[in-house]
N, C-alpha and C. Protein backbone atom coordinates (compact mmCIF):
# COMPACT_ATOMS: atom_id res chain seq x y z
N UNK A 1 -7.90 18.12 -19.05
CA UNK A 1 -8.16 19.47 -18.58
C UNK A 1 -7.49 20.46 -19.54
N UNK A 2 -8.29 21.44 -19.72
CA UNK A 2 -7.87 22.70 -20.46
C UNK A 2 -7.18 23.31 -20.23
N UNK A 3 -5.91 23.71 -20.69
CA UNK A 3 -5.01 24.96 -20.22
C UNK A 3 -5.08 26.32 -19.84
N UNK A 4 -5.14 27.06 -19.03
CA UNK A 4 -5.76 27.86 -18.69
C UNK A 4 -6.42 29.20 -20.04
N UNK A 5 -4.21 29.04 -20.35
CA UNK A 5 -4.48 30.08 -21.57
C UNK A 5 -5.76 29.73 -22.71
N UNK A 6 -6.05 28.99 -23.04
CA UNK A 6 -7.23 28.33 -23.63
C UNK A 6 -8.72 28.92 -23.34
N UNK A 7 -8.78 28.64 -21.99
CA UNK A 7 -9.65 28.95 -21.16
C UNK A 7 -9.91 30.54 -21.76
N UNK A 8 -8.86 31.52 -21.35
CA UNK A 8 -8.75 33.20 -21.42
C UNK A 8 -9.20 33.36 -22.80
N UNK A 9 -8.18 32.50 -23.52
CA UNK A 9 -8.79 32.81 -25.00
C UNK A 9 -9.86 32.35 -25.74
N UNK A 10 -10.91 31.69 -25.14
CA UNK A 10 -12.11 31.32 -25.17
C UNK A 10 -13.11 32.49 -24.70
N UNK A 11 -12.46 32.96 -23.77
CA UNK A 11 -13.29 34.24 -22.95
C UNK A 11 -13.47 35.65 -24.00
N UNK A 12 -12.20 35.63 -24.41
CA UNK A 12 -11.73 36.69 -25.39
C UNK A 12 -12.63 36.35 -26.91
N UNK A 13 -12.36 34.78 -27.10
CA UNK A 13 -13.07 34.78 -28.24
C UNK A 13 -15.14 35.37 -28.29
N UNK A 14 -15.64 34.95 -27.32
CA UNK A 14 -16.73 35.41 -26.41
C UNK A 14 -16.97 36.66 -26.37
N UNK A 15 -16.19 37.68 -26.11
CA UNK A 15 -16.15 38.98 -26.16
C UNK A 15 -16.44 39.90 -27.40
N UNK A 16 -15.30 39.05 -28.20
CA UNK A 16 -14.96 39.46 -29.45
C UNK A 16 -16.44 39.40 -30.26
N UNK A 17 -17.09 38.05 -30.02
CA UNK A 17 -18.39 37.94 -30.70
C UNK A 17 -19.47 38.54 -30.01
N UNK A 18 -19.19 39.18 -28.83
CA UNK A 18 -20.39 40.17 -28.58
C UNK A 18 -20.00 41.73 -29.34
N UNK A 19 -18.87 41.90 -29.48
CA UNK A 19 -18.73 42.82 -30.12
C UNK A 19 -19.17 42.93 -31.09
N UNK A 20 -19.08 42.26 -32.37
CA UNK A 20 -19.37 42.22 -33.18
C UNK A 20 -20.83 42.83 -33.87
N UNK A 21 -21.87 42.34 -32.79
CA UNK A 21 -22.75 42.74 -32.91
C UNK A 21 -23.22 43.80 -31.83
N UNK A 22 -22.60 44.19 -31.30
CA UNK A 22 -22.82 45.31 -30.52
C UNK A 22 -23.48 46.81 -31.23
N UNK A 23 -22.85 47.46 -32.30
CA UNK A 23 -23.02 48.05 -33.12
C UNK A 23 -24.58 48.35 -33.47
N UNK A 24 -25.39 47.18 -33.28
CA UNK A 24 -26.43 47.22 -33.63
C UNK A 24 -27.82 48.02 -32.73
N UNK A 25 -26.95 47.96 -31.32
CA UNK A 25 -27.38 48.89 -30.08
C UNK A 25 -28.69 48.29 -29.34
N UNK A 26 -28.96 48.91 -28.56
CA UNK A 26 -29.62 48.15 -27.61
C UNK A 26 -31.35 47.72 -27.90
N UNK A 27 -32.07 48.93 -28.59
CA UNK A 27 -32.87 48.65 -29.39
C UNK A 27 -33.37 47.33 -30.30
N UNK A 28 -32.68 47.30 -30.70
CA UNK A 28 -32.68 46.02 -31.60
C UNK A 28 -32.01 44.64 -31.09
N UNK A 29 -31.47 44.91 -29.54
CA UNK A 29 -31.05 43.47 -29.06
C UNK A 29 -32.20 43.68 -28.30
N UNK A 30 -32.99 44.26 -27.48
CA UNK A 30 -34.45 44.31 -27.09
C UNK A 30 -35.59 43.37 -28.09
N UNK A 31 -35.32 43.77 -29.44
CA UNK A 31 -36.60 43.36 -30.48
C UNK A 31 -35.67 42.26 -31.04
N UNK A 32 -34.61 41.48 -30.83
CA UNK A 32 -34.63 40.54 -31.53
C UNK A 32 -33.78 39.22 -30.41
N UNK A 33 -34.69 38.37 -30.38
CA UNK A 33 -34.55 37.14 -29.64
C UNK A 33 -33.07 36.46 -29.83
N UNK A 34 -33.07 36.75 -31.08
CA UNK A 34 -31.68 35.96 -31.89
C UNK A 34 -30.69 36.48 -31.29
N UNK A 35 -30.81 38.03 -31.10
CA UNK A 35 -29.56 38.66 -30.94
C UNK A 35 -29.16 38.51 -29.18
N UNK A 36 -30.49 38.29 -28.42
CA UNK A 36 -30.23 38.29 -26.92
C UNK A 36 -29.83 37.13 -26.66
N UNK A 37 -29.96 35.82 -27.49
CA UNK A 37 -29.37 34.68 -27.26
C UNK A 37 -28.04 34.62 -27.43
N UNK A 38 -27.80 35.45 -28.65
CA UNK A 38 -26.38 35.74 -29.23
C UNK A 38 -25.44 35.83 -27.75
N UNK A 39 -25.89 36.92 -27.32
CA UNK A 39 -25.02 38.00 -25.79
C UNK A 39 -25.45 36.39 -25.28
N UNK A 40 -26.43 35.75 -24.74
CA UNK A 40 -26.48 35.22 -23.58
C UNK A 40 -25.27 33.86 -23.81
N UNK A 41 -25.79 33.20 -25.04
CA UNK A 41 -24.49 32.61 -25.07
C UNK A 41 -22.97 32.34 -24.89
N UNK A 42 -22.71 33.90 -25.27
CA UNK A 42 -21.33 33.77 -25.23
C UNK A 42 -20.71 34.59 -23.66
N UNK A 43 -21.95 34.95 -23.24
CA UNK A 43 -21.63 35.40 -22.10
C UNK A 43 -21.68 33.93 -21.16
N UNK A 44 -22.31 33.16 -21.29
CA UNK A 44 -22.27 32.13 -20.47
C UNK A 44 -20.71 31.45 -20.99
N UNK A 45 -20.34 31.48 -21.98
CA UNK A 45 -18.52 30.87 -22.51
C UNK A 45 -17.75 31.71 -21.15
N UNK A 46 -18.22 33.17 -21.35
CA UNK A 46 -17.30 33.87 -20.92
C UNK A 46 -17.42 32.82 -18.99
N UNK A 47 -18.48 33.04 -18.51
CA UNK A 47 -18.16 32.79 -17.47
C UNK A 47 -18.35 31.54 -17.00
N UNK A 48 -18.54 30.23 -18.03
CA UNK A 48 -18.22 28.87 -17.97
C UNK A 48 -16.29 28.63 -17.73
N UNK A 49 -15.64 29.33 -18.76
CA UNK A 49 -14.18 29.54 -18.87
C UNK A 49 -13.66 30.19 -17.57
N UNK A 50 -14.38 31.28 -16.95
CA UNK A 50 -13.77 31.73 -15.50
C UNK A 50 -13.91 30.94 -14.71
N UNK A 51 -15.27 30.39 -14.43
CA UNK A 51 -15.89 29.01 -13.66
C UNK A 51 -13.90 27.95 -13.84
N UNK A 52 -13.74 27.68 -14.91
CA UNK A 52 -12.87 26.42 -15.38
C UNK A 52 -11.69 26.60 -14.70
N UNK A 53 -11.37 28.21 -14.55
CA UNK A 53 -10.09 28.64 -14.80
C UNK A 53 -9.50 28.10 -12.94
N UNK A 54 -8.14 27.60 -12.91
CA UNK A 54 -7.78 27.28 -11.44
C UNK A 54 -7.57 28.85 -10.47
N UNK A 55 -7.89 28.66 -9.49
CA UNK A 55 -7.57 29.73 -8.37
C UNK A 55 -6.47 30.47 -8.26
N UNK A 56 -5.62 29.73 -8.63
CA UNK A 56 -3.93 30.41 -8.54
C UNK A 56 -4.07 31.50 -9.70
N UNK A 57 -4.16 30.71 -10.89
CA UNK A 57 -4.74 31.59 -12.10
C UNK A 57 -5.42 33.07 -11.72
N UNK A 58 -6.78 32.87 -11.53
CA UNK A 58 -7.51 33.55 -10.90
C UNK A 58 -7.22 34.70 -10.19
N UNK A 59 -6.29 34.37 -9.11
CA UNK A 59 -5.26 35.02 -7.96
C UNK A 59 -4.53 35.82 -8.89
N UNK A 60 -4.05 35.66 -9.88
CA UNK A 60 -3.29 36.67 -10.72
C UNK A 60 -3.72 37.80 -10.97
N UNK A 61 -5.09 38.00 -11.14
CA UNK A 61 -5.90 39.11 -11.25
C UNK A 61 -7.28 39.11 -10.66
N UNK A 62 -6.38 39.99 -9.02
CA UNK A 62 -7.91 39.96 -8.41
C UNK A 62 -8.61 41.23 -9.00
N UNK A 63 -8.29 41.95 -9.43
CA UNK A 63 -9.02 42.98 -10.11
C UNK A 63 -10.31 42.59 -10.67
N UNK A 64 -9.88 41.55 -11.02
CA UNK A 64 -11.22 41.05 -11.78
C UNK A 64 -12.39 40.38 -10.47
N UNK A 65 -13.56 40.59 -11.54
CA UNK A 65 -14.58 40.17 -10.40
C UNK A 65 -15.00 38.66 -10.49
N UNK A 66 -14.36 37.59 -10.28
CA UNK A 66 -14.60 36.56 -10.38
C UNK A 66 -16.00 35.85 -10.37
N UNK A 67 -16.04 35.92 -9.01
CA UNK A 67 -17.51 35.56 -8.41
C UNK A 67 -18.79 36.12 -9.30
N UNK A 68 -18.65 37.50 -9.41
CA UNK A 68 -19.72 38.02 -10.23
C UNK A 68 -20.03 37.34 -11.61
N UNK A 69 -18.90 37.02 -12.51
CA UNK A 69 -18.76 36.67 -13.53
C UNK A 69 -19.05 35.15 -13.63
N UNK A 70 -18.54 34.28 -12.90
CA UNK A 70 -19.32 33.36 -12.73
C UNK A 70 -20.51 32.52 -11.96
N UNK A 71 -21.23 33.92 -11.15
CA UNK A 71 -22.45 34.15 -10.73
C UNK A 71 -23.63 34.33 -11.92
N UNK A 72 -22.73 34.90 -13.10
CA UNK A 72 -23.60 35.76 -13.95
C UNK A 72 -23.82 34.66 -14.91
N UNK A 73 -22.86 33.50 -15.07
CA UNK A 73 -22.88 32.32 -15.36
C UNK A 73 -24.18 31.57 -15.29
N UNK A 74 -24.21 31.43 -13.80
CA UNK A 74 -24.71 30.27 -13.16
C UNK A 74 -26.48 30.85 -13.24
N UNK A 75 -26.87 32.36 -13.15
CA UNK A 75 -28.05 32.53 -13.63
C UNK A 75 -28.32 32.27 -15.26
N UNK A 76 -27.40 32.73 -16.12
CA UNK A 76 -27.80 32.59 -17.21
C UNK A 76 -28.22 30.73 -17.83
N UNK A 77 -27.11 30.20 -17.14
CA UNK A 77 -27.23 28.83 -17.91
C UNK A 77 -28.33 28.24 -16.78
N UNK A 78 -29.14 28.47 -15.31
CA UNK A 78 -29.82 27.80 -14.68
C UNK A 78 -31.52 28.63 -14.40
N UNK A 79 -31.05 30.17 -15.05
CA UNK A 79 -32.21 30.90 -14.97
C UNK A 79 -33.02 30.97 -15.72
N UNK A 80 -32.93 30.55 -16.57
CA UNK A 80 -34.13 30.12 -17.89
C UNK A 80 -34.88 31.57 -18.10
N UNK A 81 -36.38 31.11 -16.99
CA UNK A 81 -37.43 32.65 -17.85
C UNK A 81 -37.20 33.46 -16.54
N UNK A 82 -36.00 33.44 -15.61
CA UNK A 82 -35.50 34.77 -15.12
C UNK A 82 -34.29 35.30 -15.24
N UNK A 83 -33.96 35.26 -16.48
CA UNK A 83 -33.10 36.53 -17.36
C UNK A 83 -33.71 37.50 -17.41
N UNK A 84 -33.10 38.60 -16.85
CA UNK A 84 -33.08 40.24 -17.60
C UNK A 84 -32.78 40.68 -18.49
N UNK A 85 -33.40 40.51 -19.60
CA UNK A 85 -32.86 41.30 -20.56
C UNK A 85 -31.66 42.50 -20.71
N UNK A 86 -31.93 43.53 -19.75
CA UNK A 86 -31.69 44.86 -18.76
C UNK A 86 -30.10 44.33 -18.12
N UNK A 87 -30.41 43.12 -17.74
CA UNK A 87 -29.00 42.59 -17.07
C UNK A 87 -28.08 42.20 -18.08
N UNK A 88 -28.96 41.31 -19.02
CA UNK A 88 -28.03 40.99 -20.07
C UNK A 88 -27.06 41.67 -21.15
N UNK A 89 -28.30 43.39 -21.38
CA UNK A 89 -27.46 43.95 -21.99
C UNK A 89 -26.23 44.84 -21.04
N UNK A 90 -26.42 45.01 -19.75
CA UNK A 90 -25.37 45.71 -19.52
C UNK A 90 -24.21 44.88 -19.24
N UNK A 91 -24.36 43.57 -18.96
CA UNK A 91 -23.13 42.85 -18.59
C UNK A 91 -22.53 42.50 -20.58
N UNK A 92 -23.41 42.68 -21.56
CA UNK A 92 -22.25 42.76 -22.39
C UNK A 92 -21.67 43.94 -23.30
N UNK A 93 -22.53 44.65 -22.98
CA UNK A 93 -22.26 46.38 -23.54
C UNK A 93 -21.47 46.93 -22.74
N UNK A 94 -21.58 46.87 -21.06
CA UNK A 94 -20.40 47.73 -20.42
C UNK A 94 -19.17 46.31 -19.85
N UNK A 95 -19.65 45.61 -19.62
CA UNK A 95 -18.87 44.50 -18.69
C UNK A 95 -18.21 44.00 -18.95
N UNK A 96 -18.73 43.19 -20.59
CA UNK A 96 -17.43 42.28 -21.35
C UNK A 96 -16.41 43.13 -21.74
N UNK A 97 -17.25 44.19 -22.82
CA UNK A 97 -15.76 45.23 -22.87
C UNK A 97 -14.85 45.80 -21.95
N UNK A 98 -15.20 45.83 -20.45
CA UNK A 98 -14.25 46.22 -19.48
C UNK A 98 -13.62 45.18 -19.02
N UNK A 99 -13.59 44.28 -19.43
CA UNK A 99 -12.93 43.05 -19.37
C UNK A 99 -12.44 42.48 -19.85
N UNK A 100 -11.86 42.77 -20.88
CA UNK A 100 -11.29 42.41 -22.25
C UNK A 100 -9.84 42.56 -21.78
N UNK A 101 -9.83 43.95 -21.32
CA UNK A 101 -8.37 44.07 -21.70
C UNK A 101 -7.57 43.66 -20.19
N UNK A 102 -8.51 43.38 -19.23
CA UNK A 102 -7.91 42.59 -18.14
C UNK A 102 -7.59 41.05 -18.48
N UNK A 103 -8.40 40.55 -19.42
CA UNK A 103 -8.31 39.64 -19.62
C UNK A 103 -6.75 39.09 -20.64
N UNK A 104 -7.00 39.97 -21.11
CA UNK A 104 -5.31 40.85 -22.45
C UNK A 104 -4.57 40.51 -21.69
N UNK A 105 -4.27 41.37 -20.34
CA UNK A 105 -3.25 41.00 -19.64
C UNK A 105 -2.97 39.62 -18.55
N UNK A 106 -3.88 39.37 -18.53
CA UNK A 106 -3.81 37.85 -17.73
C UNK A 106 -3.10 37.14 -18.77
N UNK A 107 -3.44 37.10 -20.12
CA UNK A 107 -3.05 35.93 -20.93
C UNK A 107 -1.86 35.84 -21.04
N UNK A 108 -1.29 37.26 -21.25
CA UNK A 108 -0.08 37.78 -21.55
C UNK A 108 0.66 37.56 -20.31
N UNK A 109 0.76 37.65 -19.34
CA UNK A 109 1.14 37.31 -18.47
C UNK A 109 2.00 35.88 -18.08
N UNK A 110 0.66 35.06 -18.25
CA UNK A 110 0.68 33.59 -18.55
C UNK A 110 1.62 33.01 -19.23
N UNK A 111 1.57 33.86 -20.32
CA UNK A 111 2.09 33.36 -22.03
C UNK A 111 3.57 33.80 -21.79
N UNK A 112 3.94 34.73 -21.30
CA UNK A 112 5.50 34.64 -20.29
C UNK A 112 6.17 33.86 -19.51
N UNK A 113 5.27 33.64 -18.87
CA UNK A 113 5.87 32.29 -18.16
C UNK A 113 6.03 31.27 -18.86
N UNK A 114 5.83 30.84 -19.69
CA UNK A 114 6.31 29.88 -20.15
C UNK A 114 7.40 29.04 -20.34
């Protein structure tokens, strides 16, 4: 089993690579297949890793929306040809980035206790 911190920083790494191409705006993740796989992928890391993460963990930051996130999971990796595009881009244009830095502090958190 994975350590949690692992887990977070898997999530983070996920983020980081939607960022990346974020820049390119919504337009062009509309017209290009590559790029909506891009988001869908790493959005499914993101909420495969919350899925992983233990409850106590979890419990550290209820702020966060758990359920949603690995709801958003469980359509992407079981919903095949009912993805939203529409859904996809807002959960990584507004969602991952509002989640980043909750996620910042969970790790950090963690990474104290030690």
């Amino acid at each position: 089993m994975r350590d949690p911190r692992e887990r977070l920083r898997d999530m983070l790494e996920a983020i980081a690579a939607i960022e990346r191409h974020l820049y390119r705006g919504k337009v062009a993740f509309e017209q290009d297949e590559l790029l909506q796989g891009w988001f869908v992928r790493n959005l499914q890391i993101i909420g495969e890793a919350a899925r992983a993460l233990p409850e106590d963990v979890r419990a550290l930051a209820p702020e966060v929306e758990w359920p949603k996130i690995i709801g958003m999971r469980n359509v992407l990796v079981h919903g095949y040809f009912d993805i939203d595009a529409e859904v996809v881009w807002e959960a990584a244009s507004r969602d991952a980035l509002a989640l980043k830095p909750r996620i910042e502090q969970l790790l950090q958190r963690l990474e104290k206790q030690e």
